[in-house]
Protein backbone atom coordinates (compact mmCIF):
# COMPACT_ATOMS: atom_id res chain seq x y z
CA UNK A 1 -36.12 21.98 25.44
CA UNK A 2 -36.62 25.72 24.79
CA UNK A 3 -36.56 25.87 28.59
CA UNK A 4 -33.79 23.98 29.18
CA UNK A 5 -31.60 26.13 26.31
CA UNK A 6 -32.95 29.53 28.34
CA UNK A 7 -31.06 28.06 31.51
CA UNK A 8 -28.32 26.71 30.41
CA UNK A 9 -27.73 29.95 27.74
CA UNK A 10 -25.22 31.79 30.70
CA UNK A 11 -22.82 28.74 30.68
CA UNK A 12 -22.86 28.99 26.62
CA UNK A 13 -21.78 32.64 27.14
CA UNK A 14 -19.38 32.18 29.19
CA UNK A 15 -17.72 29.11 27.44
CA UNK A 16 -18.03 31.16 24.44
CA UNK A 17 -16.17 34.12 26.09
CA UNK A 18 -13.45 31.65 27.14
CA UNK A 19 -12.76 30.23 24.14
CA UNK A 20 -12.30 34.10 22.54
CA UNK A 21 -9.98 34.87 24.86
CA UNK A 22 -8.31 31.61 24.55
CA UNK A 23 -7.87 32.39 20.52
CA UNK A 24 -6.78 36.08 21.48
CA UNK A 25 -4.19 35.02 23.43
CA UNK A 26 -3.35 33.07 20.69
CA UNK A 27 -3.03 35.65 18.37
CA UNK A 28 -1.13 38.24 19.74
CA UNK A 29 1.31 35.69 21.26
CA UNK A 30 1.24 34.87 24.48
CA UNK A 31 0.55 31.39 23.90
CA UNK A 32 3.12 30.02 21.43
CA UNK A 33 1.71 28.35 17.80
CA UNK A 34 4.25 25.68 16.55
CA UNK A 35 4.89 25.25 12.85
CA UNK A 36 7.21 22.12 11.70
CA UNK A 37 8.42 21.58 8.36
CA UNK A 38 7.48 18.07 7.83
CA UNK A 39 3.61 18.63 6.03
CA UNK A 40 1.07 18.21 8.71
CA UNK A 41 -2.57 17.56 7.78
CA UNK A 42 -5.22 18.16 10.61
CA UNK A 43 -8.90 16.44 10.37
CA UNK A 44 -11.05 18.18 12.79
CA UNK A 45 -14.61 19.95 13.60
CA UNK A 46 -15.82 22.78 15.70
CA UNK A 47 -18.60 20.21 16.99
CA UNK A 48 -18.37 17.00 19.59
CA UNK A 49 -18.31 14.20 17.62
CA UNK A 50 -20.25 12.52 14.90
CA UNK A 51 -18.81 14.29 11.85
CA UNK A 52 -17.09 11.66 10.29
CA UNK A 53 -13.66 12.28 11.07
CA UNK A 54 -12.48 9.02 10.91
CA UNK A 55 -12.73 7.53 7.77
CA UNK A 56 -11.61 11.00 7.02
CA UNK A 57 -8.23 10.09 7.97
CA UNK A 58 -8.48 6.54 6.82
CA UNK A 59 -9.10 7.92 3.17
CA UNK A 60 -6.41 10.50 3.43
CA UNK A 61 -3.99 7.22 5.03
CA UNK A 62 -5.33 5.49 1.68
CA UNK A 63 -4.01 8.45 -0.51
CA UNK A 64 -0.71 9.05 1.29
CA UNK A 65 0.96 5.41 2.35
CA UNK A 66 1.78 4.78 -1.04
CA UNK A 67 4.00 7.52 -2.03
CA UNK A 68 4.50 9.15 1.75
CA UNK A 69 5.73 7.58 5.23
CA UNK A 70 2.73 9.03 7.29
CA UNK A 71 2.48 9.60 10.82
CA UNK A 72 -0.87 9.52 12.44
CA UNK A 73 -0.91 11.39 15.77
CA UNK A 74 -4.07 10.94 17.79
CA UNK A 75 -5.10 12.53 21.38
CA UNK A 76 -5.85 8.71 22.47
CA UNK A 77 -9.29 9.96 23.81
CA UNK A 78 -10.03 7.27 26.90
CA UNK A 79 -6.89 5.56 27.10
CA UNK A 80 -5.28 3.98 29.95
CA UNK A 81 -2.03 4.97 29.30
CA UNK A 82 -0.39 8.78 29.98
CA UNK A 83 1.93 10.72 27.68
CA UNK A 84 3.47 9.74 24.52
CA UNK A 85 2.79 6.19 23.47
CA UNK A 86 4.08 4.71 20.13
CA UNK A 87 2.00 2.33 18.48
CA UNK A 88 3.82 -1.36 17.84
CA UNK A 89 3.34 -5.34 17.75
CA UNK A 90 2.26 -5.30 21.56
CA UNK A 91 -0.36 -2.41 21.64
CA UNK A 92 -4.25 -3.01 23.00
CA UNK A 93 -6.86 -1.06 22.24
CA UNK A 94 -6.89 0.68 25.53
CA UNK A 95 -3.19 1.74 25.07
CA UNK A 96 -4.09 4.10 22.32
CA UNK A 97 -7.85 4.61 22.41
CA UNK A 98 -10.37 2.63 20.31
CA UNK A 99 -10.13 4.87 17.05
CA UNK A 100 -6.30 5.07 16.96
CA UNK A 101 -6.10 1.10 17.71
CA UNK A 102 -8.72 0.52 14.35
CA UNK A 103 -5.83 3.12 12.51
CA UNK A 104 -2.92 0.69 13.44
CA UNK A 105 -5.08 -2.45 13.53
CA UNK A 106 -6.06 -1.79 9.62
CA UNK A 107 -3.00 0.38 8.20
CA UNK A 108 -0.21 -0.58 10.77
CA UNK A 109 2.05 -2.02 7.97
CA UNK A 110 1.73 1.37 6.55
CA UNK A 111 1.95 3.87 9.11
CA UNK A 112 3.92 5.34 12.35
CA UNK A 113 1.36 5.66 14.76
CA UNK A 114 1.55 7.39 18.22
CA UNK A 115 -1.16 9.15 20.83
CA UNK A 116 0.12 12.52 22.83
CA UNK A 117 -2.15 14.08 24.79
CA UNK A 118 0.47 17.65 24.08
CA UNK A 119 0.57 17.63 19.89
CA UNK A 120 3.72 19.19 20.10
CA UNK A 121 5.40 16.42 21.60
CA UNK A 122 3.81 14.31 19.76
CA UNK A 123 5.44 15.68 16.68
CA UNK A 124 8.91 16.27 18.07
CA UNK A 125 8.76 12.68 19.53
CA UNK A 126 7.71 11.16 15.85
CA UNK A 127 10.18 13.38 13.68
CA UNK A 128 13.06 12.16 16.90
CA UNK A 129 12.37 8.51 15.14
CA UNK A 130 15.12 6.85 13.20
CA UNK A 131 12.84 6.64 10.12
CA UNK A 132 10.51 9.83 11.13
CA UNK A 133 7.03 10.11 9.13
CA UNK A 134 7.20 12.06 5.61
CA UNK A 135 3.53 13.66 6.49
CA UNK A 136 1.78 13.99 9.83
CA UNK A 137 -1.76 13.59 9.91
CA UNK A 138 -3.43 15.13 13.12
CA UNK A 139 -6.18 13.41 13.84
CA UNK A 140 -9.37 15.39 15.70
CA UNK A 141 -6.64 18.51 16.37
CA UNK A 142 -8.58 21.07 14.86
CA UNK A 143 -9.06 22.89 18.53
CA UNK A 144 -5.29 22.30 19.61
CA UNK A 145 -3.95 26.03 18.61
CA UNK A 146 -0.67 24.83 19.63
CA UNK A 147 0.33 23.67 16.24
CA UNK A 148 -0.19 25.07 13.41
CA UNK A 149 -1.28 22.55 10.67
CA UNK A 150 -0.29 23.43 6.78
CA UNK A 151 -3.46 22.18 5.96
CA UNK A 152 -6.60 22.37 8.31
CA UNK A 153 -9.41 19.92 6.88
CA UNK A 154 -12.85 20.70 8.77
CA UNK A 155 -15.75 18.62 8.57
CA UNK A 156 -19.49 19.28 9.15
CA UNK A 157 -22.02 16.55 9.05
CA UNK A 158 -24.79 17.27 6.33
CA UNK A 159 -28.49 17.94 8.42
CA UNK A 160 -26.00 19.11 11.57
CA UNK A 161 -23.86 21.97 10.08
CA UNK A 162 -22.47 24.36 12.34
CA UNK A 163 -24.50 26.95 11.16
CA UNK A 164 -27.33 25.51 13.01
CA UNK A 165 -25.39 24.98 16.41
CA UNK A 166 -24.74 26.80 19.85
CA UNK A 167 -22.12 26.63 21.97
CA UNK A 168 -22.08 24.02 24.74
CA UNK A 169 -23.43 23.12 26.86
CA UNK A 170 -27.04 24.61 25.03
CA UNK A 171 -25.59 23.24 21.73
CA UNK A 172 -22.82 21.10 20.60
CA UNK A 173 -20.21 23.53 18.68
CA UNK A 174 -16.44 23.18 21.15
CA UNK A 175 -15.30 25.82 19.24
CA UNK A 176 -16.97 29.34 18.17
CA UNK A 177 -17.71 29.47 14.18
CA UNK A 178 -15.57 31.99 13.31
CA UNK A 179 -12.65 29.45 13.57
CA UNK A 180 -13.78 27.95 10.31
CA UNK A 181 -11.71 30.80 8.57
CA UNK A 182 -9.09 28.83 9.55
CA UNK A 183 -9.59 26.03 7.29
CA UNK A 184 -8.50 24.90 4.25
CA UNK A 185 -11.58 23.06 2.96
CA UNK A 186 -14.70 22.60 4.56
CA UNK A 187 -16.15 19.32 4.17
CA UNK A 188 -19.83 18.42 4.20
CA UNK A 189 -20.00 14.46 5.63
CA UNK A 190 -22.62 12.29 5.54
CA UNK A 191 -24.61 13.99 2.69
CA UNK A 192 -27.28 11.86 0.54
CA UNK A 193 -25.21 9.60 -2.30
CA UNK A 194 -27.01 12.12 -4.42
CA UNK A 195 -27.70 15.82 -3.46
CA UNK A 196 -29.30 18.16 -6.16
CA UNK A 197 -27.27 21.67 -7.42
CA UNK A 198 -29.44 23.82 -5.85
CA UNK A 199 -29.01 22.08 -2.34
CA UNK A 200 -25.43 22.29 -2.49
CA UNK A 201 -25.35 25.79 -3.59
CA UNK A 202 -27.76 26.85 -0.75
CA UNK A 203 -25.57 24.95 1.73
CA UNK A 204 -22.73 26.24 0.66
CA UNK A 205 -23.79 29.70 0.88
CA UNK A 206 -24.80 29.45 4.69
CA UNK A 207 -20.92 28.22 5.10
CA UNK A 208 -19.18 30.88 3.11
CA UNK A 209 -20.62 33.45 5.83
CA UNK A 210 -17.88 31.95 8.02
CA UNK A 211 -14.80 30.67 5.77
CA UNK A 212 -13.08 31.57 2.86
CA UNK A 213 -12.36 28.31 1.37
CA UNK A 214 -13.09 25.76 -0.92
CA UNK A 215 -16.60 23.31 0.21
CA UNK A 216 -16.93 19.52 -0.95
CA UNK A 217 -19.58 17.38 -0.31
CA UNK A 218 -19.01 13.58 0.80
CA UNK A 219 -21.69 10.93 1.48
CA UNK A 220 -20.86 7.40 3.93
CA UNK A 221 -20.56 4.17 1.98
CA UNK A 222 -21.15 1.06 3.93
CA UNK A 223 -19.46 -2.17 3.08
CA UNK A 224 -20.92 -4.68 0.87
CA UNK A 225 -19.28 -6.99 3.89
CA UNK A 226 -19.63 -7.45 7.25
CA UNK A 227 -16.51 -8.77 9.24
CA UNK A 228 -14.83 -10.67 12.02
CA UNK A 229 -11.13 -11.86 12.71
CA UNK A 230 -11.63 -14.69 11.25
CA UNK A 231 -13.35 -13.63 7.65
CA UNK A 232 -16.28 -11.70 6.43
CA UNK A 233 -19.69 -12.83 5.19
CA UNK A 234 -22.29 -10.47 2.73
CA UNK A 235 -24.19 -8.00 4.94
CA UNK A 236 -27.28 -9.14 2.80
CA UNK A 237 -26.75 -12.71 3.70
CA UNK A 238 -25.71 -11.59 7.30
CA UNK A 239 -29.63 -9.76 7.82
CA UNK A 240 -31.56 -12.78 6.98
CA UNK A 241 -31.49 -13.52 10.71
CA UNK A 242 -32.12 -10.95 13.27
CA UNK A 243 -29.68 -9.59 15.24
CA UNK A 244 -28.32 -7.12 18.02
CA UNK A 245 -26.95 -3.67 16.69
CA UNK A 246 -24.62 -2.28 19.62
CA UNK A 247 -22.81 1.42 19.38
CA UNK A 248 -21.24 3.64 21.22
CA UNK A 249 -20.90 6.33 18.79
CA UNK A 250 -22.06 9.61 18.38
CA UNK A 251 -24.71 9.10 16.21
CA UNK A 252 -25.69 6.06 15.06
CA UNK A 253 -29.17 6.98 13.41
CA UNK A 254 -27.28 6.92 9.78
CA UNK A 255 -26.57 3.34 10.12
CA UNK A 256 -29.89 2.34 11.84
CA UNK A 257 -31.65 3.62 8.62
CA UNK A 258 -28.89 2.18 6.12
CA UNK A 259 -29.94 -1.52 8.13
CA UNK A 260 -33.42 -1.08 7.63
CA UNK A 261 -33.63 -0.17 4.46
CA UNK A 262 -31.59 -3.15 3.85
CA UNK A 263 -34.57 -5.13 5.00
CA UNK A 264 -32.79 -6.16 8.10
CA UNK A 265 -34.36 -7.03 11.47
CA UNK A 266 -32.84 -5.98 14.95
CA UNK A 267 -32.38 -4.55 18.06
CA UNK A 268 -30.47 -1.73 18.50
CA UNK A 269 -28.80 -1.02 21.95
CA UNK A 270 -27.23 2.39 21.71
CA UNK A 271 -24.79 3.91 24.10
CA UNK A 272 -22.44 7.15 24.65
CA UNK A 273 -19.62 7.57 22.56
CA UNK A 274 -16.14 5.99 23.53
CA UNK A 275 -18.41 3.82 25.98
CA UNK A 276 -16.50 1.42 28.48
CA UNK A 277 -17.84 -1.65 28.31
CA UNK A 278 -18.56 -2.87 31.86
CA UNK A 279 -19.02 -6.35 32.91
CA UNK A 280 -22.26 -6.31 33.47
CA UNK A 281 -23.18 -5.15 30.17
CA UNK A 282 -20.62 -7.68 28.72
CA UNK A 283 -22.70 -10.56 30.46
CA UNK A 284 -25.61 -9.31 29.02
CA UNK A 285 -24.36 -9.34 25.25
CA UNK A 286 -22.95 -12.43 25.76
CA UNK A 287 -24.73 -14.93 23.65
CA UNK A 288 -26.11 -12.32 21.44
CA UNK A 289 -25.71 -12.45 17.69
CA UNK A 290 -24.06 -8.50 17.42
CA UNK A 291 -23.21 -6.30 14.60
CA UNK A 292 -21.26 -3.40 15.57
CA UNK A 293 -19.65 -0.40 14.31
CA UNK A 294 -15.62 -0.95 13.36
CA UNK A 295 -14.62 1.48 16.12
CA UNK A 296 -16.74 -0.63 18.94
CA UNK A 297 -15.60 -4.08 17.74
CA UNK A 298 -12.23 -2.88 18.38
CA UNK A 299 -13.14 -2.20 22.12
CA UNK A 300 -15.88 -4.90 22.38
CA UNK A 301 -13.63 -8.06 20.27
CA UNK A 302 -11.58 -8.55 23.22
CA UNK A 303 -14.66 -9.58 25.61
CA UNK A 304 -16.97 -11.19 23.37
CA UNK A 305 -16.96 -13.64 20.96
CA UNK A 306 -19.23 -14.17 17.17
CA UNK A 307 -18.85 -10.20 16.75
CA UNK A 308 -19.48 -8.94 13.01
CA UNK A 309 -19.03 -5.34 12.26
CA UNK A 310 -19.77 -2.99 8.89
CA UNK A 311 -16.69 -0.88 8.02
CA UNK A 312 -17.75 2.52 6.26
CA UNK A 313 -15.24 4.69 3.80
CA UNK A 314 -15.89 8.03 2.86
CA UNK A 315 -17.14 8.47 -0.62
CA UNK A 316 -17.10 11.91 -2.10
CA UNK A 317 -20.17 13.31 -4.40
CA UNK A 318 -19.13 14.24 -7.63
CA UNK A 319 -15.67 13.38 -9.31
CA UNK A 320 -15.11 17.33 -8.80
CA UNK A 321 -15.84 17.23 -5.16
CA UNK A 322 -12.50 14.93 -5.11
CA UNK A 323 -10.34 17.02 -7.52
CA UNK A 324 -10.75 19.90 -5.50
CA UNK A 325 -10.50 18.35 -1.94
CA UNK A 326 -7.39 16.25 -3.79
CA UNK A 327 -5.70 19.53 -4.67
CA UNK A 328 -6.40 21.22 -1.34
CA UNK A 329 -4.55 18.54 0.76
CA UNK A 330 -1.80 18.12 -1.86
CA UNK A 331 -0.37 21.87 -1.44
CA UNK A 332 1.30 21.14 1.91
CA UNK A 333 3.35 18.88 -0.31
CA UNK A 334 3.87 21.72 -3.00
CA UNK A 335 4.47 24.22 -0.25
CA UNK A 336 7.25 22.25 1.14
CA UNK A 337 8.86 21.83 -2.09
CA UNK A 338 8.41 25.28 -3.10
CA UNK A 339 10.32 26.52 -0.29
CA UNK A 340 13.60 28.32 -0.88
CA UNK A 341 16.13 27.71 2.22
């Protein structure tokens, strides 16, 4: 591994010097930042995957729809389609991506959602609508300079914080650290339900080397449930037969040790994040008793049948931990009120 780090070390060098000038031009203008006046909220990561970012934007979709028309806007990441698509009665998973299509498949009778590869007209296309969104939530956006979010919301999965990254290709960090001063609020997913003072305090102080903002801690809480299209069953009465855990997520060792501490029994067949489904491996799970992750039944439900899957929220630490991430998100609400015209 050491090895392979040594030769690959030039590429994360270079990649990093791209991404510098990439920011610089940035900054001093040549590439154009867009700012809109409707609140825009992004959810995003210096890392590749696996940081939790969305049930990040399901809770914030939780907080909003009640009191807000919110927009989701999404990348689509492996789509079929090109350009702006607007999410409606007719849309498949593979016309907005699978995380986008679990968005509108859970929350679509309380959000506008729409995938843009270009964020910018993504927004201008959703505020064009006769009944535009209130608040824009920019899902994964964190690295798309082109807009400038009021509130930037950047996660970091506790046991794989950024401090402890490199650049890709030797590491998995898209972005260079000192982006983080960007943010708003720092978030610290997938922590332990309970995580002593003095761990928090000594995490928090590697982050503050790189931001100036506020740091919560949030832990994953699986579903009492698992469930198909047709109802849901307990998850302890579900594991008294064995089964076949699929994924294609970016790290699924969380949920591997959440099922066998449960007691449960099972294979697990892993595979890359996003995965396509082919055939072959269709035929294969065919017959299989499965549990899968929410964002994989969406792209797996069409091709098999008997699917179950465990939906996960986010769940923060300490009532605190919420106040502050609560008031941190809220200000692009104040701000926009606050404004004198």
């Amino acid at each position: 591994m050491k090895l392979l780090r040594f030769i690959l070390l030039p590429l994360a060098v270079l990649y990093g010097l791209i991404v510098r000038l990439r920011h610089w031009c940035y900054k001093v203008g040549i590439f154009k930042e867009h700012t809109f006046a409707v609140p825009t909220i992004c959810v995003g990561n210096v890392a590749v995957g696996g940081t939790g970012k969305s049930p990040m934007v399901e809770y914030l979709i939780r907080q909003l729809k009640t009191t807000q028309r919110v927009g989701v806007l999404s990348r689509g990441y492996k789509r079929k389609t090109k350009g702006f698509v607007l999410a409606d009665g007719n849309s498949m998973v593979y016309d907005l991506g699978d995380e986008p299509f679990q968005f509108w498949k859970k929350f679509k009778d309380d959000i506008i959602l729409a995938v843009c590869g270009c964020r910018v007209e993504g927004i201008e296309q959703m505020l064009a609508l006769p009944k535009p969104p209130e608040v824009i939530i920019l899902d994964d956006a964190f690295q798309h300079r082109a807009v400038k979010a009021q509130t930037n919301i950047v996660l970091t999965a506790y046991g794989h914080l950024f401090t402890n990254d490199w650049l890709l290709p030797v590491g998995h960090l898209r972005d260079v650290v000192s982006r983080v001063r960007q943010a708003d609020i720092v978030v610290v997913t997938k922590c332990p339900r309970t995580l002593p003072q003095e761990e928090r305090k000594r995490i928090a102080g590697r982050l503050q080397q790189y931001c100036n903002c506020p740091i919560v801690f949030a832990s994953i809480a699986y579903d009492k449930d698992v469930f198909t299209d047709d109802g849901n069953t307990s998850l302890g009465d579900f594991i008294q037969k064995p089964f076949t855990l699929v994924t294609g997520i970016a790290n699924p060792a969380p949920l591997v040790k959440y099922l066998k501490e449960q007691g449960a029994v099972f294979e697990h067949l892993a595979f890359a994040d996003h995965h396509h489904f082919s055939p072959n491996e269709i035929k294969l799970l065919k017959g299989k008793r499965i549990l899968t992750t929410e964002k994989d039944y969406v792209r797996l439900q069409p091709e098999l049948g008997g699917l179950y899957y465990l939906p996960i929220t986010i769940n923060f630490i300490t009532p605190t931990d919420a106040h502050i991430f609560g008031t941190v998100f809220g200000k692009a609400f104040n701000d926009k009120n606050n404004k004198t015209v």
